[in-house]
Protein backbone atom coordinates (compact mmCIF):
# COMPACT_ATOMS: atom_id res chain seq x y z
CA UNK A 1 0.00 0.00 0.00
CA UNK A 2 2.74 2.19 0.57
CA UNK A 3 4.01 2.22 -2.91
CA UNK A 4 0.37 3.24 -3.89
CA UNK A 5 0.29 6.09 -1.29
CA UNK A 6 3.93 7.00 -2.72
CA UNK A 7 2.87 7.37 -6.14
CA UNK A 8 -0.48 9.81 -5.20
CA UNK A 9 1.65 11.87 -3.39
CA UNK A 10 4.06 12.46 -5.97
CA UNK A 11 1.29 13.10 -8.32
CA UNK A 12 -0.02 15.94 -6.39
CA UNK A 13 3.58 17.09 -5.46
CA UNK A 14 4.84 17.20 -8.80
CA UNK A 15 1.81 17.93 -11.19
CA UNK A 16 -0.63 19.14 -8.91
CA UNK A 17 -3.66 16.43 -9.89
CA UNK A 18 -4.69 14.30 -7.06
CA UNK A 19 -6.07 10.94 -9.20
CA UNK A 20 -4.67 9.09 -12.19
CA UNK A 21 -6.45 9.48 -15.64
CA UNK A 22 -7.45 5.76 -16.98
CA UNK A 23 -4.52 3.20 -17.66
CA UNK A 24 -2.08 6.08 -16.16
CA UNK A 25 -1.22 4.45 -12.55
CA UNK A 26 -1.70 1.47 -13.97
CA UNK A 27 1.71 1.64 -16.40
CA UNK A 28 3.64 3.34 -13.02
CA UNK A 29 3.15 -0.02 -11.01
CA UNK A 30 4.08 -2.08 -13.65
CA UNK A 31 7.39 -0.02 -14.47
CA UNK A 32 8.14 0.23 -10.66
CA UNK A 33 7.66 -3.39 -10.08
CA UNK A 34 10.16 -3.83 -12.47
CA UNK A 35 9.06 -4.95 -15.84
CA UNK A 36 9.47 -3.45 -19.11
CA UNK A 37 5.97 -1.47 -20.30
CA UNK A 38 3.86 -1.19 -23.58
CA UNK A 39 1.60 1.40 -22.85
CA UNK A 40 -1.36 2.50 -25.34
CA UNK A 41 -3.65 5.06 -24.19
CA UNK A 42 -5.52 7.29 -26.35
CA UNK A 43 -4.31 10.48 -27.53
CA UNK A 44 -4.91 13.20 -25.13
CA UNK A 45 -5.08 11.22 -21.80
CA UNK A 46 -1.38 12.20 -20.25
CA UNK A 47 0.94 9.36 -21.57
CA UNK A 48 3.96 11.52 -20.44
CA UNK A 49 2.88 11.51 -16.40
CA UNK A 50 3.24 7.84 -17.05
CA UNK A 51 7.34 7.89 -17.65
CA UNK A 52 7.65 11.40 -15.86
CA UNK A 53 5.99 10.02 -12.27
CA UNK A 54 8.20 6.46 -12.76
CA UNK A 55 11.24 8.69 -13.68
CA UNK A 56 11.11 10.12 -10.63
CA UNK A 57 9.75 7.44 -8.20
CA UNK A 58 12.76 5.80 -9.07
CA UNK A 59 15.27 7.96 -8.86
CA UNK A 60 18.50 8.02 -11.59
CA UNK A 61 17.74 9.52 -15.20
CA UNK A 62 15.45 8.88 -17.66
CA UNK A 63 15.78 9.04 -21.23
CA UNK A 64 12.81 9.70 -23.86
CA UNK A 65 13.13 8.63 -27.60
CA UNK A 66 11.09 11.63 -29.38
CA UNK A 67 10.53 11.68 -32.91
CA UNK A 68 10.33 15.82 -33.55
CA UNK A 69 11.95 18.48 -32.09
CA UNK A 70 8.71 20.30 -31.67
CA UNK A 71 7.39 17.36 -29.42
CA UNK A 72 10.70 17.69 -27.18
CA UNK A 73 10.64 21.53 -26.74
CA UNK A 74 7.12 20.94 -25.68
CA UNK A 75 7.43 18.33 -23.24
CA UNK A 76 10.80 20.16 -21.92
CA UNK A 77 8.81 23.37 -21.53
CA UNK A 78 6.14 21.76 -19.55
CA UNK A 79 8.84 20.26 -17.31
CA UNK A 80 10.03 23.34 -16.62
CA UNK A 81 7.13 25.01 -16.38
CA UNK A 82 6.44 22.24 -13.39
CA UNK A 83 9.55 23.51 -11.75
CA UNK A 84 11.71 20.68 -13.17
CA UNK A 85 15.11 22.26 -13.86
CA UNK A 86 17.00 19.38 -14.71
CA UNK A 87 15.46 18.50 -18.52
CA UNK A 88 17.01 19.06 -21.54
CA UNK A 89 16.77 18.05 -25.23
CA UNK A 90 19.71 17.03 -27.10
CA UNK A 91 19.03 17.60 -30.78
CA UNK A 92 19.76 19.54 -33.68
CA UNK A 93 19.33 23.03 -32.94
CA UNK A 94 21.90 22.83 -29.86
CA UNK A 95 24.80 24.65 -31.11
CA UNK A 96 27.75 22.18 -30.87
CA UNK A 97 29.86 23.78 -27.91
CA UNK A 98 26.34 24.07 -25.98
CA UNK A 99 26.20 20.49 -26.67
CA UNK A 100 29.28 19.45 -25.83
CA UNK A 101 29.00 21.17 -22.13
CA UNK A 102 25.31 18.93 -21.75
CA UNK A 103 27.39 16.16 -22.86
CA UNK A 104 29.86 16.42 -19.92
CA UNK A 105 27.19 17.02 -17.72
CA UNK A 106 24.60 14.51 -18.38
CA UNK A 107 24.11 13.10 -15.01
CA UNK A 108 23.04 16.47 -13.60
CA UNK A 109 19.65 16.12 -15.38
CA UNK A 110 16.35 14.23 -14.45
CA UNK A 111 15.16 13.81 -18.19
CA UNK A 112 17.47 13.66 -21.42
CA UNK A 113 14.80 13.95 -24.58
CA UNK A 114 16.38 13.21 -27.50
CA UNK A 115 16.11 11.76 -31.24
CA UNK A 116 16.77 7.90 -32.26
CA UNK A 117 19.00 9.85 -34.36
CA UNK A 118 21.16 11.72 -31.98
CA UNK A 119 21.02 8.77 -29.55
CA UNK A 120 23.12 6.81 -32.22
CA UNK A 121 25.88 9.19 -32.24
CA UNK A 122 29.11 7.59 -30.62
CA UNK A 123 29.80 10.55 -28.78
CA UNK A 124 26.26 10.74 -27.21
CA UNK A 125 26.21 7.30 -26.40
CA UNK A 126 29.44 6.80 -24.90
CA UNK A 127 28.33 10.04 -22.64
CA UNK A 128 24.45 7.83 -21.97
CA UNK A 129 27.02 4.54 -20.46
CA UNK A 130 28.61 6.78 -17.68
CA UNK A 131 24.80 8.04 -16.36
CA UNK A 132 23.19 6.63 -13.42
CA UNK A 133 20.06 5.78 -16.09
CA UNK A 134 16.59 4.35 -14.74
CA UNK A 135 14.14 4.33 -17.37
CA UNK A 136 14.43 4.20 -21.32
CA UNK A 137 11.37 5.36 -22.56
CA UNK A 138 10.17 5.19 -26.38
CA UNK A 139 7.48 7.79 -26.37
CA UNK A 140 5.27 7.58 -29.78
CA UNK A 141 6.53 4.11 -30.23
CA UNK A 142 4.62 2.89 -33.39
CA UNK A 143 7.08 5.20 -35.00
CA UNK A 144 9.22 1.97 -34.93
CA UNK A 145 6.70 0.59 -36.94
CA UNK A 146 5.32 3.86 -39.01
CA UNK A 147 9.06 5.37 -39.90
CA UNK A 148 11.84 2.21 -39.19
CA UNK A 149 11.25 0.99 -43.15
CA UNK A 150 10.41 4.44 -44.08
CA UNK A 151 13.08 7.10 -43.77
CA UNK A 152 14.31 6.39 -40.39
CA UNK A 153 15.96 3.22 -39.92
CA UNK A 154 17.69 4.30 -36.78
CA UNK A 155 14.35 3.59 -35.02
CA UNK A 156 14.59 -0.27 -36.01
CA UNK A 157 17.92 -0.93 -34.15
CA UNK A 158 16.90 0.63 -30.57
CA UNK A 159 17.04 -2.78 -29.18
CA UNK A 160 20.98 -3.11 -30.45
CA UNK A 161 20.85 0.40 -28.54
CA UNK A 162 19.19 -0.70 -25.23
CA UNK A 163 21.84 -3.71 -25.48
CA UNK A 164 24.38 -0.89 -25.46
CA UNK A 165 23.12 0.57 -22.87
CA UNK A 166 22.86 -2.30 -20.11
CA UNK A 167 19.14 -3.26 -21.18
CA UNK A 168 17.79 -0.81 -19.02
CA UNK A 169 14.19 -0.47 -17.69
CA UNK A 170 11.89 0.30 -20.61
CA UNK A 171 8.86 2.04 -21.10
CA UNK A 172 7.11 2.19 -25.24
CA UNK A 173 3.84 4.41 -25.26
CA UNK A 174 1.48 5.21 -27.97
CA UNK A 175 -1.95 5.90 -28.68
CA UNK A 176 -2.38 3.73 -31.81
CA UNK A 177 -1.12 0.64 -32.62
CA UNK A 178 -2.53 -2.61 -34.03
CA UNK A 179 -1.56 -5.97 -32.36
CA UNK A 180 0.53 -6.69 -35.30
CA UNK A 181 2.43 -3.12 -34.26
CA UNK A 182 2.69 -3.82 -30.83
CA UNK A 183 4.68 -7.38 -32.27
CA UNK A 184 6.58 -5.67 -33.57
CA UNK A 185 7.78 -2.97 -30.94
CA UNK A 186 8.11 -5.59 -28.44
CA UNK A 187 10.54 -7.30 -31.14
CA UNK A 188 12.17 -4.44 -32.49
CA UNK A 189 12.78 -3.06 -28.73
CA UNK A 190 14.32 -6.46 -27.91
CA UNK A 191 12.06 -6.87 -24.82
CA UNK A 192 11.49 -10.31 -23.15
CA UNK A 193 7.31 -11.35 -24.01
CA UNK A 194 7.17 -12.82 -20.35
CA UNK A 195 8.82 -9.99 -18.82
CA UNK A 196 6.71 -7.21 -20.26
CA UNK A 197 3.17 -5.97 -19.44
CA UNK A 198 1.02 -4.10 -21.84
CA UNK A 199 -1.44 -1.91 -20.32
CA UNK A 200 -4.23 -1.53 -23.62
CA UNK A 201 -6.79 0.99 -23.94
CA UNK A 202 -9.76 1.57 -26.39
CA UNK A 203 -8.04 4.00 -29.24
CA UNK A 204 -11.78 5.29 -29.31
CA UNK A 205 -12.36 8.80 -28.67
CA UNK A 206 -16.09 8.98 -27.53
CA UNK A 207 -16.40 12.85 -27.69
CA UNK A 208 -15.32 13.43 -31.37
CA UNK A 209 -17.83 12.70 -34.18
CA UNK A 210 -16.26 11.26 -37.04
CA UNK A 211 -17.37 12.91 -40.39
CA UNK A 212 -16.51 12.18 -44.25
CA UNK A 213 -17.86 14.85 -47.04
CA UNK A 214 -17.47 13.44 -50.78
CA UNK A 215 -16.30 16.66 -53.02
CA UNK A 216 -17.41 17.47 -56.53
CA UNK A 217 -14.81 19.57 -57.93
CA UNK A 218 -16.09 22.21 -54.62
CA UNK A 219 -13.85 21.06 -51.87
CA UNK A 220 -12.60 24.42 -50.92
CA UNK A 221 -16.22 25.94 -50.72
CA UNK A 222 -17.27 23.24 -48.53
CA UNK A 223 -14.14 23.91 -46.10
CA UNK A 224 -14.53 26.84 -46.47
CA UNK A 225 -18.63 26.96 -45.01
CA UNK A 226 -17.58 24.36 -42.47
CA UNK A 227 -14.95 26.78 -40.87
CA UNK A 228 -17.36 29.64 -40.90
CA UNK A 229 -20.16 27.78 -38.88
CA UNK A 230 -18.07 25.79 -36.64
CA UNK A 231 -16.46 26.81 -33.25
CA UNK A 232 -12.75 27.25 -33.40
CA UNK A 233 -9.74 26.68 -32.89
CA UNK A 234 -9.15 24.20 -35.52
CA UNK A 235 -6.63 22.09 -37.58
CA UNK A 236 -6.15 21.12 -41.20
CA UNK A 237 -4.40 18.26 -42.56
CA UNK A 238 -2.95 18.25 -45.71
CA UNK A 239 -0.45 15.38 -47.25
CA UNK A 240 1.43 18.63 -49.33
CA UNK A 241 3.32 21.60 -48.45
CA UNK A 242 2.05 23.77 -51.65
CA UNK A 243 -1.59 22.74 -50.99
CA UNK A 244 -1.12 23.94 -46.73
CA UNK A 245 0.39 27.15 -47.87
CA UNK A 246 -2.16 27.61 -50.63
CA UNK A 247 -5.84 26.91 -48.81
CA UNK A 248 -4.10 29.10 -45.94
CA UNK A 249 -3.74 31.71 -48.18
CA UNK A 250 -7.69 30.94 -50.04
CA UNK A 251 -8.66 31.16 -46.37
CA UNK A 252 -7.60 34.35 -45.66
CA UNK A 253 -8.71 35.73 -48.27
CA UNK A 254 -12.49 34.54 -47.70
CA UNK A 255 -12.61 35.32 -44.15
CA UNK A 256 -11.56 37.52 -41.40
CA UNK A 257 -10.06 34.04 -39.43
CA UNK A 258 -6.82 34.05 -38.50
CA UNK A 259 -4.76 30.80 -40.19
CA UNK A 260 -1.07 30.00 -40.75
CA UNK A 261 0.20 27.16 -42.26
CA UNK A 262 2.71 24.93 -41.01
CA UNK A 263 5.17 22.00 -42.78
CA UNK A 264 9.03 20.93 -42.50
CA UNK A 265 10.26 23.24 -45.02
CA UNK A 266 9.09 26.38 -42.28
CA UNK A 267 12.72 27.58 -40.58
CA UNK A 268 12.63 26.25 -36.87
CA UNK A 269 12.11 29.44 -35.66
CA UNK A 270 8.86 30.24 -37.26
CA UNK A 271 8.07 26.47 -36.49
CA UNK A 272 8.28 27.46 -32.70
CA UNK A 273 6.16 30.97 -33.14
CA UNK A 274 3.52 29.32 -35.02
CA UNK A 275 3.26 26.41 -32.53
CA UNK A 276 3.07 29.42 -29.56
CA UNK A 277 0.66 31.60 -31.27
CA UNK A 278 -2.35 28.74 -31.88
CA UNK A 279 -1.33 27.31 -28.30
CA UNK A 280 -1.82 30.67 -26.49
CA UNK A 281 -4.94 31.08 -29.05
CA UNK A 282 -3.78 33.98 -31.48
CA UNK A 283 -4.49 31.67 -34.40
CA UNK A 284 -7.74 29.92 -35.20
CA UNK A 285 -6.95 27.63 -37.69
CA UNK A 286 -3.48 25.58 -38.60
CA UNK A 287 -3.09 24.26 -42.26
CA UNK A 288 -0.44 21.50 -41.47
CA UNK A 289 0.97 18.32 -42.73
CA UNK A 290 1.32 15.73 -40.10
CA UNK A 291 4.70 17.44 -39.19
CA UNK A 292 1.92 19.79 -36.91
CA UNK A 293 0.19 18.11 -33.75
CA UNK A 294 2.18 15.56 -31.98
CA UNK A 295 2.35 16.23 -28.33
CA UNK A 296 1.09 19.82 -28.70
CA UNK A 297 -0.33 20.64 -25.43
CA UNK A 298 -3.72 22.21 -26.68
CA UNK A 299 -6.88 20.71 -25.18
CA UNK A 300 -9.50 22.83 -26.75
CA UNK A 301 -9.19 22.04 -30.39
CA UNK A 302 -12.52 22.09 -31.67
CA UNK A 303 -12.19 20.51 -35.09
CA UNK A 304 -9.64 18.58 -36.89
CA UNK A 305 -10.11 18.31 -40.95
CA UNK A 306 -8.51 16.43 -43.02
CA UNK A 307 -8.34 18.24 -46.51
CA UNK A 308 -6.21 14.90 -48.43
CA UNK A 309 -6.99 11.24 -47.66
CA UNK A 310 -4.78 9.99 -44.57
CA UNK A 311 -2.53 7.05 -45.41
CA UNK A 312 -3.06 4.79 -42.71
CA UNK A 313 -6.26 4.40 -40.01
CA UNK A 314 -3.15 5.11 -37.62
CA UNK A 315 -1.80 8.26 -39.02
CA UNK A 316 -5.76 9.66 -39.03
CA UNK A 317 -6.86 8.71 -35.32
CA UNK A 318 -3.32 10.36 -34.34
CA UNK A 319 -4.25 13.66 -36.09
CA UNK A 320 -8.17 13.51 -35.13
CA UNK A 321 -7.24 12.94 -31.59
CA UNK A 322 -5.60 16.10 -31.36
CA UNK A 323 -9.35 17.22 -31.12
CA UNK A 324 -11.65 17.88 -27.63
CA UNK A 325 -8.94 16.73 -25.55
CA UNK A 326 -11.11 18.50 -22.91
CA UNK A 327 -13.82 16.19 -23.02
CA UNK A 328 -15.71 18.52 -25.06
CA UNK A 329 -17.72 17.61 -27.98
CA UNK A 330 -15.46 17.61 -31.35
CA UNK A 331 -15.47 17.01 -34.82
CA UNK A 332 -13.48 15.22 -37.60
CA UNK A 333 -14.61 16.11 -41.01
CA UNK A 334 -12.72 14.09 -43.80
CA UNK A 335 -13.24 15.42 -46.69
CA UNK A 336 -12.47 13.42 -50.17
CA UNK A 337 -12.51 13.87 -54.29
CA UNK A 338 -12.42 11.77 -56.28
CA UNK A 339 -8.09 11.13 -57.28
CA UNK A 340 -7.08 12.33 -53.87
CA UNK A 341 -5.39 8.67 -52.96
CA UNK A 342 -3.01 8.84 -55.77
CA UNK A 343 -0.85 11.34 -53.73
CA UNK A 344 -0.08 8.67 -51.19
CA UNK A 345 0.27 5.89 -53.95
CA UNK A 346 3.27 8.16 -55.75
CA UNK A 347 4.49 8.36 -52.24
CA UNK A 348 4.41 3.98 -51.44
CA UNK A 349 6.37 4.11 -54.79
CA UNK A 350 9.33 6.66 -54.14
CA UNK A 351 9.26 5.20 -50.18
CA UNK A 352 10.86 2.04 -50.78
CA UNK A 353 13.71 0.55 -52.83
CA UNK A 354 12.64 -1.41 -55.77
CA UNK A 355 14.31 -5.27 -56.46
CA UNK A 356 16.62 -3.64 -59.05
CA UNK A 357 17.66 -1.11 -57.05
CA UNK A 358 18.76 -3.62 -53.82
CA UNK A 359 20.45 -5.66 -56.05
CA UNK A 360 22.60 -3.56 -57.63
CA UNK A 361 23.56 -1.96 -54.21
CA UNK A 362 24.27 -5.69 -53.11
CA UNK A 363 26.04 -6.56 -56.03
CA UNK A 364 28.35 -3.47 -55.33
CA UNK A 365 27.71 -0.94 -52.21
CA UNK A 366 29.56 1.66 -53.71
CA UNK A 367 26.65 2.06 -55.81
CA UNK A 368 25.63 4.05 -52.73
CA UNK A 369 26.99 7.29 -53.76
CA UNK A 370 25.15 7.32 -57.04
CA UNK A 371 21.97 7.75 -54.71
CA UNK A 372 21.32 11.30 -53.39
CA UNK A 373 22.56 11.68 -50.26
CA UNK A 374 18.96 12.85 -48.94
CA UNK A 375 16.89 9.90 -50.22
CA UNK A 376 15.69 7.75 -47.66
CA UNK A 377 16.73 4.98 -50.09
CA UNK A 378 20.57 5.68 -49.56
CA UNK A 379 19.61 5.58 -45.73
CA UNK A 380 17.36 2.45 -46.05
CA UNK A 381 19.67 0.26 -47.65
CA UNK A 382 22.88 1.79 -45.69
CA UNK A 383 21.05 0.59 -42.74
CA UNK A 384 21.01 -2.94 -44.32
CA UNK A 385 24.09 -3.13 -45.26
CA UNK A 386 25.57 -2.54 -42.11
CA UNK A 387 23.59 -5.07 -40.13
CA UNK A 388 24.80 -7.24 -42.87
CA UNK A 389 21.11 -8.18 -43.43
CA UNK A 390 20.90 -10.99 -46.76
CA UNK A 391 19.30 -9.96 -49.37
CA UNK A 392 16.48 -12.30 -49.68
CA UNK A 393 15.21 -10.99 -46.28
CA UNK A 394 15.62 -7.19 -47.53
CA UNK A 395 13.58 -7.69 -50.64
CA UNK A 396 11.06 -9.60 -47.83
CA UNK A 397 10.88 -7.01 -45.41
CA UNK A 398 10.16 -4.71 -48.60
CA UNK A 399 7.94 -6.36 -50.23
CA UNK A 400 5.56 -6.67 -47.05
CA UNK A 401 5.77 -3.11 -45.98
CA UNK A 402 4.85 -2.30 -49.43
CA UNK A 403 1.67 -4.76 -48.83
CA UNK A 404 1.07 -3.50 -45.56
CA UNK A 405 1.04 0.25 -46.99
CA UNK A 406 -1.50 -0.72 -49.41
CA UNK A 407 -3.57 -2.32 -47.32
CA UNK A 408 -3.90 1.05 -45.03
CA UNK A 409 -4.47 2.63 -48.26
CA UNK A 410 -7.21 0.58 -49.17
CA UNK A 411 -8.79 0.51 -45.48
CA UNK A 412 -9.19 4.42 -45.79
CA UNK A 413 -10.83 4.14 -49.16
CA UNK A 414 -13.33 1.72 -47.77
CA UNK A 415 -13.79 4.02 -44.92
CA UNK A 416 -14.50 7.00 -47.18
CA UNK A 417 -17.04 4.83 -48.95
CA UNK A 418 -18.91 2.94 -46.38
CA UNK A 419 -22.75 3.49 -45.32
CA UNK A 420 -22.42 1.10 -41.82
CA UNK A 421 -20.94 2.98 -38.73
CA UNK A 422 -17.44 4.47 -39.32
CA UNK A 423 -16.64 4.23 -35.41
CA UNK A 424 -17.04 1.02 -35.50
CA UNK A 425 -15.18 0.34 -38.67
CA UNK A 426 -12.29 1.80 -37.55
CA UNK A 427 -12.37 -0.14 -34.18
CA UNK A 428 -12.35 -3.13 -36.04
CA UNK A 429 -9.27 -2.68 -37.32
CA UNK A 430 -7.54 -2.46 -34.05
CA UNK A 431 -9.97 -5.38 -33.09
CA UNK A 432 -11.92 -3.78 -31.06
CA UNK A 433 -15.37 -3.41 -30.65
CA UNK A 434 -17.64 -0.12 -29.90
CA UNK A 435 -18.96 -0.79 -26.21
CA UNK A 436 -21.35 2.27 -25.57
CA UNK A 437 -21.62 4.39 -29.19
CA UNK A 438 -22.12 8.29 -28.28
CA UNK A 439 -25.05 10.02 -29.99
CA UNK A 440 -22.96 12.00 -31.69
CA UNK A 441 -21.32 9.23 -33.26
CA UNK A 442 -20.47 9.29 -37.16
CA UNK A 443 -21.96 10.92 -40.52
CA UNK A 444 -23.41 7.02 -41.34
CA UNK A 445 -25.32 7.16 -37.92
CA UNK A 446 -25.76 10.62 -38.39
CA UNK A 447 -24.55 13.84 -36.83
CA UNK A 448 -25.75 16.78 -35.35
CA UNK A 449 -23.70 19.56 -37.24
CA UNK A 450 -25.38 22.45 -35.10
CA UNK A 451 -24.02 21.30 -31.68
CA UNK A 452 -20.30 22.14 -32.88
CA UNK A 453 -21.21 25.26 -34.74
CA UNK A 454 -21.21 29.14 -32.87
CA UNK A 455 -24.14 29.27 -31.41
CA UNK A 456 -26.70 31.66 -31.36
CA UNK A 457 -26.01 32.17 -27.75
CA UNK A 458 -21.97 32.49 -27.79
CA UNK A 459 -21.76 34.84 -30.56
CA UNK A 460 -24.42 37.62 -28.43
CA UNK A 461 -22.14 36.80 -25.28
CA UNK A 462 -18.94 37.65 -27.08
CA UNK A 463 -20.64 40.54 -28.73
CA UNK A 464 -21.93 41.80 -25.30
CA UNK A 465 -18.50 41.01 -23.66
CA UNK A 466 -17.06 43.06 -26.05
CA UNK A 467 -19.23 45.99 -25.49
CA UNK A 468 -18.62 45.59 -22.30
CA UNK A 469 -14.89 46.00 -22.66
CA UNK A 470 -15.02 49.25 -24.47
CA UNK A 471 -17.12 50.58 -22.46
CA UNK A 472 -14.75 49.89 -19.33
CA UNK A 473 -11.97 51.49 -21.60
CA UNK A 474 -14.19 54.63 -22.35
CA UNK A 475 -14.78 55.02 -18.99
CA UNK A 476 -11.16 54.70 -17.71
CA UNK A 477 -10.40 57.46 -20.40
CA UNK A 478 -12.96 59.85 -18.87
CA UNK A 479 -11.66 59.11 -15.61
CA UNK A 480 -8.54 59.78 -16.57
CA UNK A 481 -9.18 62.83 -18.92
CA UNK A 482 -11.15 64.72 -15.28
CA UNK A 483 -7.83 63.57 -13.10
């Protein structure tokens, strides 16, 4: 019982909450009991208290995996913000001699966030060996799964890392992931089946309504009616830069909203001012790829559309689930034209390697340099090649993450299409099953489009508040003016 006292009191001590959110304390006893973790909760419901609280009930240092910068600066900034001095993120905007000082200093901090990247640098991991370290956390762990094949093989050999590192205590989280992903981290991570507990929750989101609009050659005026009715602050997904930047721009020009749009070819700084802006609530909409959103601590998002098909049933309840993680009622509005999948089919083609192109790399590696030095190809097969992986199980590996990608593909497209319930369709495919289905529930079982919009009500109470507020002004002026 003690441990269990321990634990509340360090909630309340630390983050000020005095009970666990569902599946949170949970993951803490499992961790401090000493087995490795797989922890899926969905989005929204505090997966970083999970590592944070064990990172400290233990003692030592913990280190976090992260996949983007912007997800590091935010979780350091909440740290800090919780008067926890002793964080830092080690990636690339550090300039090197800063980096070199943290280096030196590593076992001075509580909480080292940094990329699978960075953390297979020689020089950072020979500075990791010499810390006192507690906890090796993977946070947004079906990256492993999402990105390993992709264009960033370093998150396939984390287990060699862990290895390196002494096989420390290990915590993976995410909020989607199939059973087949889960496999697959637990493999990947090199974790031992009988010594790790998965604490599973329901990916479902009760409070957001899941929507899909079929365009005719008007998708722009349709977004562009949607944004005006519905309560804000809002996101749009895009699978393209040019389109983001462009349907911020239509926006703007159509309404007195203000938007921004938001991609990996912004400079880091405007990245970080952009991010600010919508989270303090100077922006009302973001046009983003899926480079916007993860970890963002913003819990009133009213809306999340989704202006291109996603790729994957996990890629879209990530973005969605940025939405009403207050608990408030919130939307997801897909909306689809006819064509829109090709995008992602161009993109399953340039993603992976064909045959020809592994063999001729096999036959002689320093076919290599012929390959740009940027394409994820050159850092696919480099990978390969230096776990001295055989062929035959390259082209394997290929060939089914091709399949795979298709198969998400053509999940989506049923999705789009379908008349039954799409809450429960999407359930299904992380074999699960709907339990209680909300009233506001999906466009097949029909929504209620007038319980997200600006009410009648809202719009005369920020008209009156406003009224209000000049005439407070006017009358500080004529106090003023008869001093």
């Amino acid at each position: 019982m003690k441990e269990k006292t321990d634990i509340h009191q360090l909630l309340a001590a630390k983050f000020g909450f005095h009970s666990f959110r569902e599946g949170q304390e949970e993951a803490i006893q499992a961790a401090l009991s000493g087995q490795d973790t797989l922890v899926m909760l969905p989005t929204g419901t505090g997966k970083s208290i999970c590592y944070q609280l064990t990172g400290y009930a233990l003692g030592g240092t913990t280190i976090i995996v992260s996949p983007l910068i912007s997800l590091m600066q935010d979780q350091v900034e909440q740290l800090k913000m919780n008067s926890e001095k002793r964080v830092v993120a080690l990636n690339s905007m550090l300039p090197s001699k800063y980096k070199r000082r943290v280096l030196s200093q590593l076992n001075q901090y509580k909480f080292i966030y940094l990329s699978p990247e960075m953390l297979h640098q020689p020089m950072v991991l020979d500075a990791l060996k010499k810390v006192q370290l507690s906890l090796f956390v993977v946070d947004e762990a079906h990256c492993i799964s999402q990105w390993g094949m992709d264009f960033r093989p370093e998150y396939s050999t984390l287990g060699a890392v862990r290895e390196v590192l002494g096989n420390p205590l290990t915590m993976a989280l995410t909020a989607t992931a199939t059973p087949r992903v889960r496999e697959e981290i637990v493999a990947s991570l090199r974790l031992d089946r009988s010594h790790t507990q998965q604490v599973l929750y329901s990916v479902n989101r009760s409070n957001i309504a899941f929507g899909t609009i079929l365009c005719e050659n008007n998708k722009n005026e349709l977004i562009i009616e949607q944004l005006q009715k519905l309560q804000k602050p809002g996101i749009i997904y895009f699978s393209s830069k040019k389109m983001a930047d462009e349907i911020a721009m239509v926006i703007r020009s159509k309404t007195d909203l203000t938007v921004e749009s938001y991609h990996s070819s912004l400079e880091t700084e405007d990245k970080i001012k952009i991010q600010h802006q919508f989270i303090q609530g100077e922006i009302d909409i973001i046009c983003a790829t899926s480079a916007f959103g993860m970890g963002i601590n913003k819990n009133n998002i009213r809306f999340v559309f989704h202006y291109h098909l996603p790729a994957s049933p996990e890629a879209y309840l990530q973005e969605v689930g940025r939405a009403g993680r207050d608990g408030e009622p919130s939307i997801a509005l897909l909306f689809y034209e006819r064509g829109d999948h090709f995008i992602h089919q161009r993109f399953q083609e340039e993603a992976l390697p064909s045959d020809d192109v592994i063999e001729m790399v096999y036959r002689d590696p320093s076919k290599l340099d012929l390959i740009h030095k940027e394409d994820v190809h050159k850092q696919l097969l480099s990978s390969f090649l230096e776990t001295h992986q055989p062929i035959h199980e390259v082209k394997q590996k290929i060939a089914l993450q091709r399949q795979v990608k298709e198969n998400q593909l053509y999940f989506m497209l049923q999705y789009i299409q379908t008349s039954a319930c799409k809450r429960e369709m999407l359930l299904h495919y992380f074999e699960e099953t709907v339990q209680d289905k909300p009233e506001q529930c999906c466009s097949s079982c029909g929504i209620d489009l007038k319980k997200y919009e600006l009410s009648y009500e809202n719009k005369g109470n920020s008209h009156k508040e406003f009224k209000r507020e000049w005439e407070n002004r006017l009358n500080d002026l004529f106090l003023l003016k008869n001093l």
